[in-house]
C-alpha atoms as a PDB file:
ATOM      1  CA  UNK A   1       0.317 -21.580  -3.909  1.00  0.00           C
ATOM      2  CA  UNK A   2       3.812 -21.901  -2.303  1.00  0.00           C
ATOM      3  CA  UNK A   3       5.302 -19.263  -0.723  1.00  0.00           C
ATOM      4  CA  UNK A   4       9.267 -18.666  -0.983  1.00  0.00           C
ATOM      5  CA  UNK A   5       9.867 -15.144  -1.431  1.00  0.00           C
ATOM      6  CA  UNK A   6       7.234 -13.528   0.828  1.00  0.00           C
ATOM      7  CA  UNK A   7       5.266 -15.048   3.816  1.00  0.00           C
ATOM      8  CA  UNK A   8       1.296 -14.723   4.246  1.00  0.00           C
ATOM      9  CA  UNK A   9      -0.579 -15.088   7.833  1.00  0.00           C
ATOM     10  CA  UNK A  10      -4.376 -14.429   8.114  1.00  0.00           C
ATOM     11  CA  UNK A  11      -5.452 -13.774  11.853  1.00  0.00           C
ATOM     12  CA  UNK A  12      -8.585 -11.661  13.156  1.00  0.00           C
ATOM     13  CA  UNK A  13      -9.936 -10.744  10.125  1.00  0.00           C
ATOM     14  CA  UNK A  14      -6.443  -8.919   8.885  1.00  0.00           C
ATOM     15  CA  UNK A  15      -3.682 -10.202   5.957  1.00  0.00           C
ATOM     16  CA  UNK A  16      -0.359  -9.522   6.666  1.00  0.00           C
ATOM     17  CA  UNK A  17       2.566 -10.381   4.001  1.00  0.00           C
ATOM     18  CA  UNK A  18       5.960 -10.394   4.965  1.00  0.00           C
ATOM     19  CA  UNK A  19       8.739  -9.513   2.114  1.00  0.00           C
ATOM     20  CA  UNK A  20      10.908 -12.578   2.513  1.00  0.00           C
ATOM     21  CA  UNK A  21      14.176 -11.879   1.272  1.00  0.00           C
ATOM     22  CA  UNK A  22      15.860  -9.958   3.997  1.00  0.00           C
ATOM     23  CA  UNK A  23      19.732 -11.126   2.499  1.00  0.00           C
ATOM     24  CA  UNK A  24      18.442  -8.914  -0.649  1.00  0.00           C
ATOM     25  CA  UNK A  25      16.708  -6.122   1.640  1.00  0.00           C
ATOM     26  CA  UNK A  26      13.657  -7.363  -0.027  1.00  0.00           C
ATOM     27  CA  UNK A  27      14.397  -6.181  -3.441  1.00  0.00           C
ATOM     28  CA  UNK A  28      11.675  -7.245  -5.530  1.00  0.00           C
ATOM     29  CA  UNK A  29      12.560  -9.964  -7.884  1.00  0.00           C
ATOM     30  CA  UNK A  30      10.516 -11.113 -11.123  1.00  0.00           C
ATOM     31  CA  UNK A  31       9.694 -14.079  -8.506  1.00  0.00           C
ATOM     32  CA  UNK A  32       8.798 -12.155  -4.951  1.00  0.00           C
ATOM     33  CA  UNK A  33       6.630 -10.040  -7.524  1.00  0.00           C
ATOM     34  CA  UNK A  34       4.776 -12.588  -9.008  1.00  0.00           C
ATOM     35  CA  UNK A  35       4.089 -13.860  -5.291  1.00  0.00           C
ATOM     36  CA  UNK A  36       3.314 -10.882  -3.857  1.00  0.00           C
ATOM     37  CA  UNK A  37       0.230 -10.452  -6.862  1.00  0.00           C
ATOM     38  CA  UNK A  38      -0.437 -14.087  -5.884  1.00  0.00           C
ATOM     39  CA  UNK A  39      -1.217 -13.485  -2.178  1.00  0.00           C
ATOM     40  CA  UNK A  40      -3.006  -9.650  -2.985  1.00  0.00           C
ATOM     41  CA  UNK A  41      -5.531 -11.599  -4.666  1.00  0.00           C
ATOM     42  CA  UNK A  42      -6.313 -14.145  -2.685  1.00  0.00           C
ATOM     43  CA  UNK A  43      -6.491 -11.544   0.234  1.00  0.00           C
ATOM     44  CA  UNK A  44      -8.956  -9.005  -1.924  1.00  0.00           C
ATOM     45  CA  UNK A  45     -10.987 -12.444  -2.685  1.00  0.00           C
ATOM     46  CA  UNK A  46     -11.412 -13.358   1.309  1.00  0.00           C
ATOM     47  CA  UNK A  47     -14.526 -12.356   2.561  1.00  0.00           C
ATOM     48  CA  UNK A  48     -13.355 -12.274   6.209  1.00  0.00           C
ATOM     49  CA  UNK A  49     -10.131 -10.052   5.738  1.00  0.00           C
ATOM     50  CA  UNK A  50     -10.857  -6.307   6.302  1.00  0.00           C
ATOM     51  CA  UNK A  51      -7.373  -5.219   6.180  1.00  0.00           C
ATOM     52  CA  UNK A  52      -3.690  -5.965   4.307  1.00  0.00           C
ATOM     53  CA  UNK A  53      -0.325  -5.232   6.101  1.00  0.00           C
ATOM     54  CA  UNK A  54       2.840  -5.295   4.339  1.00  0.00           C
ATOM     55  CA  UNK A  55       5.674  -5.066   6.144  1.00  0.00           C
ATOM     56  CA  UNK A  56       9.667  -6.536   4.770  1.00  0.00           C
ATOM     57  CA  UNK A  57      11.709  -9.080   6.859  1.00  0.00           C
ATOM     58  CA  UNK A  58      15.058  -7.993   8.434  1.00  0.00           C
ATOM     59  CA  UNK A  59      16.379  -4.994   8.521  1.00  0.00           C
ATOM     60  CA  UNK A  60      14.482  -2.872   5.643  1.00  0.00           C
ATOM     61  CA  UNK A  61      10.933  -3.034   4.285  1.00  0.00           C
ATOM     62  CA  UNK A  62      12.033  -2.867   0.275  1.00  0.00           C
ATOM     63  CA  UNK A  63      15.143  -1.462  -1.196  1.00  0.00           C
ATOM     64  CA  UNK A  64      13.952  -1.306  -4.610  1.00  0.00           C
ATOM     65  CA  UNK A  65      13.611  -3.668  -7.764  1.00  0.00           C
ATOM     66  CA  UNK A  66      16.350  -6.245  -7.629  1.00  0.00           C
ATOM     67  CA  UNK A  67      19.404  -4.796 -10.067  1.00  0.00           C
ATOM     68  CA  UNK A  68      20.498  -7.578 -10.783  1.00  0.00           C
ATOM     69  CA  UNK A  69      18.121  -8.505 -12.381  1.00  0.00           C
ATOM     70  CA  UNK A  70      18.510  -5.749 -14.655  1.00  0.00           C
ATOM     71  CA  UNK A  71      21.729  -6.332 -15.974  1.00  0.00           C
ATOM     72  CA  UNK A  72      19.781  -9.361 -18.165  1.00  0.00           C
ATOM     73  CA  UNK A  73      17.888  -6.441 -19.413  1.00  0.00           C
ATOM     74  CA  UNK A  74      21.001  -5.279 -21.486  1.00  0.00           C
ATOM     75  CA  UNK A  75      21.519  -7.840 -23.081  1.00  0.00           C
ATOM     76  CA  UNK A  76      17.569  -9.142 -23.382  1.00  0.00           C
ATOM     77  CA  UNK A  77      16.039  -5.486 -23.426  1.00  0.00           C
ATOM     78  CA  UNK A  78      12.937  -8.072 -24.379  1.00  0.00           C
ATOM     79  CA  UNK A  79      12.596  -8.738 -20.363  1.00  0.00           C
ATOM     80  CA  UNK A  80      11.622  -5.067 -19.437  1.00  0.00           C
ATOM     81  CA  UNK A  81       8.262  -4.729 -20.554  1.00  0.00           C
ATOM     82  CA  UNK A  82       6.656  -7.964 -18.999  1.00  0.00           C
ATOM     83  CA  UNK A  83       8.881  -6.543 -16.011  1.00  0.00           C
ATOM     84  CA  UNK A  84       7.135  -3.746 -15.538  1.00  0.00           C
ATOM     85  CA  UNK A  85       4.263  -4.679 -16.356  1.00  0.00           C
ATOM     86  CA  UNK A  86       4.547  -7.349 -13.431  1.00  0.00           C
ATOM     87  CA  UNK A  87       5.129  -4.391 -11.170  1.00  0.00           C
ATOM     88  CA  UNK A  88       2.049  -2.356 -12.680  1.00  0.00           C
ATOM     89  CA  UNK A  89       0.125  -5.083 -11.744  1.00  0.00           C
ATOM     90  CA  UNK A  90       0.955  -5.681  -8.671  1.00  0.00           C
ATOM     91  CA  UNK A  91       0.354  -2.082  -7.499  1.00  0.00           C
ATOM     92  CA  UNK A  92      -2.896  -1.767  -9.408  1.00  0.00           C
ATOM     93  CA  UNK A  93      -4.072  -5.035  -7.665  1.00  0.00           C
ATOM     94  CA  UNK A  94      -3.010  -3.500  -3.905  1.00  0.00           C
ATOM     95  CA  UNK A  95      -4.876   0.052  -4.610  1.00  0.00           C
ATOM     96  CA  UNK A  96      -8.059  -1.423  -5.237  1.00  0.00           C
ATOM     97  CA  UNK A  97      -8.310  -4.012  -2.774  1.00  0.00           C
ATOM     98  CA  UNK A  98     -12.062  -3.899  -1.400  1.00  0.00           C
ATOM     99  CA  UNK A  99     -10.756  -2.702   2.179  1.00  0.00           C
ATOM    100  CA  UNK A 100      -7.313  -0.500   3.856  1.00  0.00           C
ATOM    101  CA  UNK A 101      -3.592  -1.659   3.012  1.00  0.00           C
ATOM    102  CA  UNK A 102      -1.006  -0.136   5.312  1.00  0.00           C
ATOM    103  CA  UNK A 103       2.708  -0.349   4.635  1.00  0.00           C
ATOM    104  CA  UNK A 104       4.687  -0.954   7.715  1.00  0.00           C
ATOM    105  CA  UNK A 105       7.834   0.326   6.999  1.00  0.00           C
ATOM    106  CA  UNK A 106      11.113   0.289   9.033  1.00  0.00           C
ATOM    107  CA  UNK A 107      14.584   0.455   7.521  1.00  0.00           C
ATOM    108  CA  UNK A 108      14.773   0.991   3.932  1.00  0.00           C
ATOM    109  CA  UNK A 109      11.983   2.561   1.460  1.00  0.00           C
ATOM    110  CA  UNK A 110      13.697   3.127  -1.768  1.00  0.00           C
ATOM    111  CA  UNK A 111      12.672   3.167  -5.148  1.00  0.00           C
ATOM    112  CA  UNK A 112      10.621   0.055  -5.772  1.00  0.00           C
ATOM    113  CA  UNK A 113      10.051   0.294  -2.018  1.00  0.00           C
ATOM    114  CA  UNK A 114       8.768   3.777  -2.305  1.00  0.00           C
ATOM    115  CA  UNK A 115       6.434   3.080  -5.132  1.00  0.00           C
ATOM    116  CA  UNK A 116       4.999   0.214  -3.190  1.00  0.00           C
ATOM    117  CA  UNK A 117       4.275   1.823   0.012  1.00  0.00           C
ATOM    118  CA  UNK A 118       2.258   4.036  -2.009  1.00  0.00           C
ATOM    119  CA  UNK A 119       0.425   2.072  -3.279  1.00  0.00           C
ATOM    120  CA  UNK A 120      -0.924   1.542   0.377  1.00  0.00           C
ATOM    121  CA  UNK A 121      -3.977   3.756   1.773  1.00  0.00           C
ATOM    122  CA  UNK A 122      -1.461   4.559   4.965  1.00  0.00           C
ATOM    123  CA  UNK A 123       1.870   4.390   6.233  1.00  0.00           C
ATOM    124  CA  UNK A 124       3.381   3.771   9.417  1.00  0.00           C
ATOM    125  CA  UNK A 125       7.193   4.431   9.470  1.00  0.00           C
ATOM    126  CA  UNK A 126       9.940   4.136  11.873  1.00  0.00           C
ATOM    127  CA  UNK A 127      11.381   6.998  13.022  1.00  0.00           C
ATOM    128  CA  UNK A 128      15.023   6.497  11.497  1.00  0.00           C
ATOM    129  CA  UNK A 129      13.434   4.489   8.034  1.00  0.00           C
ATOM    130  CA  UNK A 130      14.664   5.932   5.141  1.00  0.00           C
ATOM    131  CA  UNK A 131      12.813   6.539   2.192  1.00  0.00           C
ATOM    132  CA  UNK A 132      12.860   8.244  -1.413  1.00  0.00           C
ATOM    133  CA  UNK A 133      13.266   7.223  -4.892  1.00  0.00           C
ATOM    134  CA  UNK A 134      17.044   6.888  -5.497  1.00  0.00           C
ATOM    135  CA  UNK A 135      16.362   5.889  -8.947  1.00  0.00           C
ATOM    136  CA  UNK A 136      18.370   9.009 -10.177  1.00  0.00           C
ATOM    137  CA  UNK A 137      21.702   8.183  -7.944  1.00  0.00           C
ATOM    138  CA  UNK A 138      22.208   4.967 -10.532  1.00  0.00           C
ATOM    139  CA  UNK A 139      21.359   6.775 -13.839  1.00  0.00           C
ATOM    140  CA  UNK A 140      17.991   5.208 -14.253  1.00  0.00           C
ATOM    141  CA  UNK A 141      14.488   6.639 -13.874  1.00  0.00           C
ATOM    142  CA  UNK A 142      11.384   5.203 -12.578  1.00  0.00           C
ATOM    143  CA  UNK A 143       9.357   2.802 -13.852  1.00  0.00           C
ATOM    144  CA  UNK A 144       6.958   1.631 -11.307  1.00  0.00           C
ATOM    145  CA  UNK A 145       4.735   4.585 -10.673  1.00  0.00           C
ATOM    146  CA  UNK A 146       7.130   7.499  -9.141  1.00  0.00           C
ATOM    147  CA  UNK A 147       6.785  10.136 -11.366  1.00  0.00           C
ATOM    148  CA  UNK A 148       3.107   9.858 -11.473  1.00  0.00           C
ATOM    149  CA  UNK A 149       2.023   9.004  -7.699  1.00  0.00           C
ATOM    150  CA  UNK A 150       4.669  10.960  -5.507  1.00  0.00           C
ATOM    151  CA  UNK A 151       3.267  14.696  -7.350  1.00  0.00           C
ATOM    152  CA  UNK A 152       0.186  13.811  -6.020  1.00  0.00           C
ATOM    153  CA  UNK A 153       0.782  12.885  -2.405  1.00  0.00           C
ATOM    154  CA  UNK A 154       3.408  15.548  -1.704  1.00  0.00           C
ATOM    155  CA  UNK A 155       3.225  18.284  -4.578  1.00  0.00           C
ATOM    156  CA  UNK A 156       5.285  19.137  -7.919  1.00  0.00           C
ATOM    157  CA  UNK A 157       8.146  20.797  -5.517  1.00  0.00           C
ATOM    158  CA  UNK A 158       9.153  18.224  -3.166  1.00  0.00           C
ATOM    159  CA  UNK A 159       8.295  15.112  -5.913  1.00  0.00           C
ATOM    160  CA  UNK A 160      10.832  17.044  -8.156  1.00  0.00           C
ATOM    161  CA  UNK A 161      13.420  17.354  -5.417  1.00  0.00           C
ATOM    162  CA  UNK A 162      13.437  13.469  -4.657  1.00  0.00           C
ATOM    163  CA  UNK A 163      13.582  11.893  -8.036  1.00  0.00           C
ATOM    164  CA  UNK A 164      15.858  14.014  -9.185  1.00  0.00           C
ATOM    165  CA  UNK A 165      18.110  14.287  -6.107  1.00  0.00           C
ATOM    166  CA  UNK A 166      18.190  10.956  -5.037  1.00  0.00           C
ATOM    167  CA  UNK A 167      17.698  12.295  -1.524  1.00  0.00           C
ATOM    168  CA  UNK A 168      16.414  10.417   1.322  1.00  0.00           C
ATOM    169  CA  UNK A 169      14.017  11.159   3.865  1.00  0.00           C
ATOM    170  CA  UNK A 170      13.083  10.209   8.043  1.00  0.00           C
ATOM    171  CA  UNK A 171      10.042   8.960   9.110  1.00  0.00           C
ATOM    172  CA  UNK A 172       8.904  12.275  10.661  1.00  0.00           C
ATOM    173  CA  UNK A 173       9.581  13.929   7.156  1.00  0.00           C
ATOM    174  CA  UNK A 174       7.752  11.655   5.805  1.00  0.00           C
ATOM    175  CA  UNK A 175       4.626  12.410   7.975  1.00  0.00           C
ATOM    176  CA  UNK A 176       5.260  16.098   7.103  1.00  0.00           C
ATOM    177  CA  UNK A 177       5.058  15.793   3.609  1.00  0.00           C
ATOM    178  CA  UNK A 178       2.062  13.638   3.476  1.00  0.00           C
ATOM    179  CA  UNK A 179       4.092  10.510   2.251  1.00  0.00           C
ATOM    180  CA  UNK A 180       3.158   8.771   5.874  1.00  0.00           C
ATOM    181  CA  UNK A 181       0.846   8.854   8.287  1.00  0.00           C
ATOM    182  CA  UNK A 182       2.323   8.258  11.584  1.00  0.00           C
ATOM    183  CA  UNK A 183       6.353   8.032  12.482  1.00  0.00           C
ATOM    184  CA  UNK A 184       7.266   6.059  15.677  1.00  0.00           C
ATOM    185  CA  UNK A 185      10.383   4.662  17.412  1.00  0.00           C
ATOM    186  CA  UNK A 186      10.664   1.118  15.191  1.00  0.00           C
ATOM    187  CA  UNK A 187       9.944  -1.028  19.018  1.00  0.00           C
ATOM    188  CA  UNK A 188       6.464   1.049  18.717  1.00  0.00           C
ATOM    189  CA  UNK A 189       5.378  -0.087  15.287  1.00  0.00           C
ATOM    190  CA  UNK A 190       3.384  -3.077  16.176  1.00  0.00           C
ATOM    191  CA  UNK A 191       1.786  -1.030  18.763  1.00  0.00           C
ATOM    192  CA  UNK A 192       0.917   1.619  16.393  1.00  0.00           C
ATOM    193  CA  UNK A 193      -0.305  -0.287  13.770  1.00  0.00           C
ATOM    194  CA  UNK A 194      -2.355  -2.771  16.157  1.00  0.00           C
ATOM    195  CA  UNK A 195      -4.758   0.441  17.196  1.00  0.00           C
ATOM    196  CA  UNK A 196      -6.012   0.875  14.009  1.00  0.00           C
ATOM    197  CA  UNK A 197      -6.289  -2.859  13.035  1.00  0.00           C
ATOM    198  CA  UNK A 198      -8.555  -2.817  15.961  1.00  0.00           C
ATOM    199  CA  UNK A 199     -10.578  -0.087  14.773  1.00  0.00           C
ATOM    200  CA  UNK A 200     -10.786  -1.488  11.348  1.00  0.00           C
ATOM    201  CA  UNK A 201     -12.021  -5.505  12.484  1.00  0.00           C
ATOM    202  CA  UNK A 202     -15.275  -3.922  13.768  1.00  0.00           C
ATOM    203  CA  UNK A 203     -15.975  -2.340  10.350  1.00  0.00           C
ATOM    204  CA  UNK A 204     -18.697  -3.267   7.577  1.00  0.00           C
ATOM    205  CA  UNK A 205     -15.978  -4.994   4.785  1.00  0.00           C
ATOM    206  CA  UNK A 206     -18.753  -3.661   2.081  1.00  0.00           C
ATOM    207  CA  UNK A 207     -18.783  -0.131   3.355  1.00  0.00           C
ATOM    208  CA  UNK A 208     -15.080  -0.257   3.703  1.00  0.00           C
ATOM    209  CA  UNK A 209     -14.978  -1.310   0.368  1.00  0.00           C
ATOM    210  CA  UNK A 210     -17.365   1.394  -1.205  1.00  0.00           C
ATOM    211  CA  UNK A 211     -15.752   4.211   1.041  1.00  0.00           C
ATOM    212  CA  UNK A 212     -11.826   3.118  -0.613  1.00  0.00           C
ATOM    213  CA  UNK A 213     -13.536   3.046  -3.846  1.00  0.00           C
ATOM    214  CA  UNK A 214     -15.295   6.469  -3.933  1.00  0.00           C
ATOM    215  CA  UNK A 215     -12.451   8.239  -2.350  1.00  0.00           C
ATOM    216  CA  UNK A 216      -9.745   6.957  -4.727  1.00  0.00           C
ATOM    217  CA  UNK A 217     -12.020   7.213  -7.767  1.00  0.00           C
ATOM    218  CA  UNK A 218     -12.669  11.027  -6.994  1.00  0.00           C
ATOM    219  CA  UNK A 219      -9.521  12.533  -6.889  1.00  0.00           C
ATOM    220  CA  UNK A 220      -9.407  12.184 -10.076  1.00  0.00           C
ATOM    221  CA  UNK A 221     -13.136  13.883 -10.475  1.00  0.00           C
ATOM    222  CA  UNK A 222     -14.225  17.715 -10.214  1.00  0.00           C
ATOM    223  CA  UNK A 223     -15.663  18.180  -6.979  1.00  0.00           C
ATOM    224  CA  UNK A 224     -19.039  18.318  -8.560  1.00  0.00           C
ATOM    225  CA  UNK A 225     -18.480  15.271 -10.430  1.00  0.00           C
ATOM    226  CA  UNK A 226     -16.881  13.353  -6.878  1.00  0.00           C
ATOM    227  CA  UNK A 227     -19.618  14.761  -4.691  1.00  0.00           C
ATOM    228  CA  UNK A 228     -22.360  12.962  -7.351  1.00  0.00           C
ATOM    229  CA  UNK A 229     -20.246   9.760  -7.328  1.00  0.00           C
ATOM    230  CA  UNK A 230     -20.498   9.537  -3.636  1.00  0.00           C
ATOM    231  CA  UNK A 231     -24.128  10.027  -3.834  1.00  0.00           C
ATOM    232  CA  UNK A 232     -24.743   7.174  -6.026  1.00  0.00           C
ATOM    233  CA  UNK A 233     -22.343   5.415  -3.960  1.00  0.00           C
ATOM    234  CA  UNK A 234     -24.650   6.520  -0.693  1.00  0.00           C
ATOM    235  CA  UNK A 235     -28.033   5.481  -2.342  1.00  0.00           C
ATOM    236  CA  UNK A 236     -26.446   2.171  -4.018  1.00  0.00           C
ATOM    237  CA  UNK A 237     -25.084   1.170  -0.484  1.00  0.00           C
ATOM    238  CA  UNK A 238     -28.532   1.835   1.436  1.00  0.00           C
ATOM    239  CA  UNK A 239     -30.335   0.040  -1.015  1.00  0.00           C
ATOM    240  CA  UNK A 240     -28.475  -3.536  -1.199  1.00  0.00           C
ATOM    241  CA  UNK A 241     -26.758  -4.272   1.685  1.00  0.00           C
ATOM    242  CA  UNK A 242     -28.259  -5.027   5.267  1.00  0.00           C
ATOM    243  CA  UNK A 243     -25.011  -3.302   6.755  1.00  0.00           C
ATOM    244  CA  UNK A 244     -26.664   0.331   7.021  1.00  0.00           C
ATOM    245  CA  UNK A 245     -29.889  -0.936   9.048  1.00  0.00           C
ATOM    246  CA  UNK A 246     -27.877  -3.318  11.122  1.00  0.00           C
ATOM    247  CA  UNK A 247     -25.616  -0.121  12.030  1.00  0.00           C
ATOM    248  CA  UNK A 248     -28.590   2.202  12.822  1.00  0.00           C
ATOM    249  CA  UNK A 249     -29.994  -0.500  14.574  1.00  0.00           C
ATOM    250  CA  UNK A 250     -27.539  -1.321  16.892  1.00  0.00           C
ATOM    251  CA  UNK A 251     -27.314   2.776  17.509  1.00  0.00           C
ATOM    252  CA  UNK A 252     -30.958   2.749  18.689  1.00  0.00           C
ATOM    253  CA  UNK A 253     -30.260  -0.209  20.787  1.00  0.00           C
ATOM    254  CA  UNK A 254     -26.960   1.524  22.096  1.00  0.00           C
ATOM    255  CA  UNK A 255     -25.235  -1.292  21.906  1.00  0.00           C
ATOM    256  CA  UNK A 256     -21.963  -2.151  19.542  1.00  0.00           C
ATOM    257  CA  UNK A 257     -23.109  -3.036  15.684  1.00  0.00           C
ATOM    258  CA  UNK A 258     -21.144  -6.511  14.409  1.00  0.00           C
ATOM    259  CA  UNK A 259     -20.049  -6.707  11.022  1.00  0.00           C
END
C-alpha cells in the first residue's frame, strides 16, 4: 500500500509510523485513518518487529480528528458512524498488537490525539507537549474512546476535570497522573525512547506477546480470575514455545539468550 498521509520505516526489529500531515497538526482524516489501520496491521503481522512507535511530523504529534471534516457530517449525519467506527478500529487494532506501542509525543495531544496515545502501552512526552481532550471547548463530546479509557488510567476525578474543562496538561503532569510514562526536554526524546527500544529488541516477540495480552485482558478480571488467566498463560507458554528453555539455557550458560 501507498503511503500519503503517514510514513512507515522498519529498522532493528522496531515499526515506527510517522503522522504525515504536519500543515493539519496531524489531525486525523477519514484518509490518514484508514492508513494508519493499514500500516498497524501489517506491523502486528511482521514476525521480526517487536515494537511500534508513533510519533506526528512537525510541530505536534495529533491535534485531534480533522473538523473539517465534520462539517459534512451536518449535512450527511450518514458519515459519522463509519467515522467512528474507522477510529474504533484503529485503536482496537494498536492495543492488541502482539508486542509494546509507545506514543512519542511532542507538541500537541488533543482529543483524537489523546485517545490515540492511549491506546499505546507507554508514553514518552516532551516536557512543554500539551495534552487533554478539548472536545468540550467546541461543544462536542468524545467519540473515540475518552470517556471510557482516561477513568481508568488517571481516576473518575481528574478524567472528569479534563473532558469537561477542556484543560490542558505538561508533560510532567502527565507522568503524575499516570497518562505518561516519562517527560523529557523534546531534544531528549529520541534518546529516551531509544533505551527502551534497546531493551525491547532482545526480547522473546511470543512472550512479549502473551505478557501484553494477559496484562490487558486482566484488568478487566477479579484478581482471582487474572491471577488464573496468567497461569494458563504460564503453563500454555512453557509448553509450546522453545523461547522458555532457550532463556534458561542461556542463564545456565551465563551468557546473553537471542530471541
Amino acid at each position: 500500500m501507498e503511503y500519503i498521509n503517514i510514513k512507515l520505516e522498519k529498522e532493528n526489529r522496531v515499526a515506527t509510523i510517522r503522522l504525515n500531515r504536519p500543515d493539519a497538526l496531524n489531525a486525523l482524516s477519514p484518509d490518514l485513518i484508514s492508513e494508519l489501520a493499514a500500516a498497524v496491521t501489517d506491523t502486528g503481522e511482521d514476525e521480526s518487529i517487536k515494537a511500534l512507535v508513533i510519533r506526528g511530523e512537525g510541530r505536534a504529534f495529533c491535534a485531534g480528528a480533522d473538523l473539517t471534516y465534520f462539517q459534512k457530517t451536518f449535512a450527511d449525519t450518514a458519515l459519522l458512524p463509519p467515522y467512528l467506527a474507522q477510529v474504533t478500529d484503529l485503536l482496537h487494532r494498536i492495543e492488541t498488537l502482539p508486542f509494546p506501542a509507545i506514543a512519542v509525543v511532542h507538541g500537541f495531544a488533543l482529543a483524537g490525539g489523546l485517545e490515540l496515545m492511549m491506546a499505546c502501552d507507554m508514553a514518552l512526552v516532551a516536557d512543554d507537549a500539551r495534552i487533554g481532550d478539548q472536545h468540550v471547548n467546541f461543544g462536542l463530546i468524545p467519540g473515540g474512546g475518552s470517556t471510557q479509557r482516561l477513568p481508568r488510567r488517571v481516576g473518575l476525578q481528574r478524567a472528569m476535570e479534563l473532558l469537561t474543562t477542556g484543560r490542558w496538561i505538561s508533560g510532567p503532569e502527565a507522568v503524575e497522573w499516570g497518562l505518561a510514562l516519562r517527560s523529557v526536554p523534546a531534544e531528549g526524546l529520541d534518546d529516551e525512547l531509544e533505551s527502551i527500544l534497546t531493551l525491547l529488541r532482545t526480547k522473546s516477540r511470543e512472550g512479549l506477546n502473551l505478557i501484553k495480552a494477559t496484562t490487558l485482558r486482566g484488568m478487566g478480571l477479579s484478581i482471582d480470575d487474572g491471577v488464573e488467566l496468567e497461569s494458563l498463560a504460564f503453563i500454555r507458554y512453557m509448553t509450546t514455545s522453545t523461547d522458555p528453555s532457550d532463556g534458561i539455557k542461556a542463564f545456565i550458560e551465563k551468557r546473553k539468550p537471542e530471541f
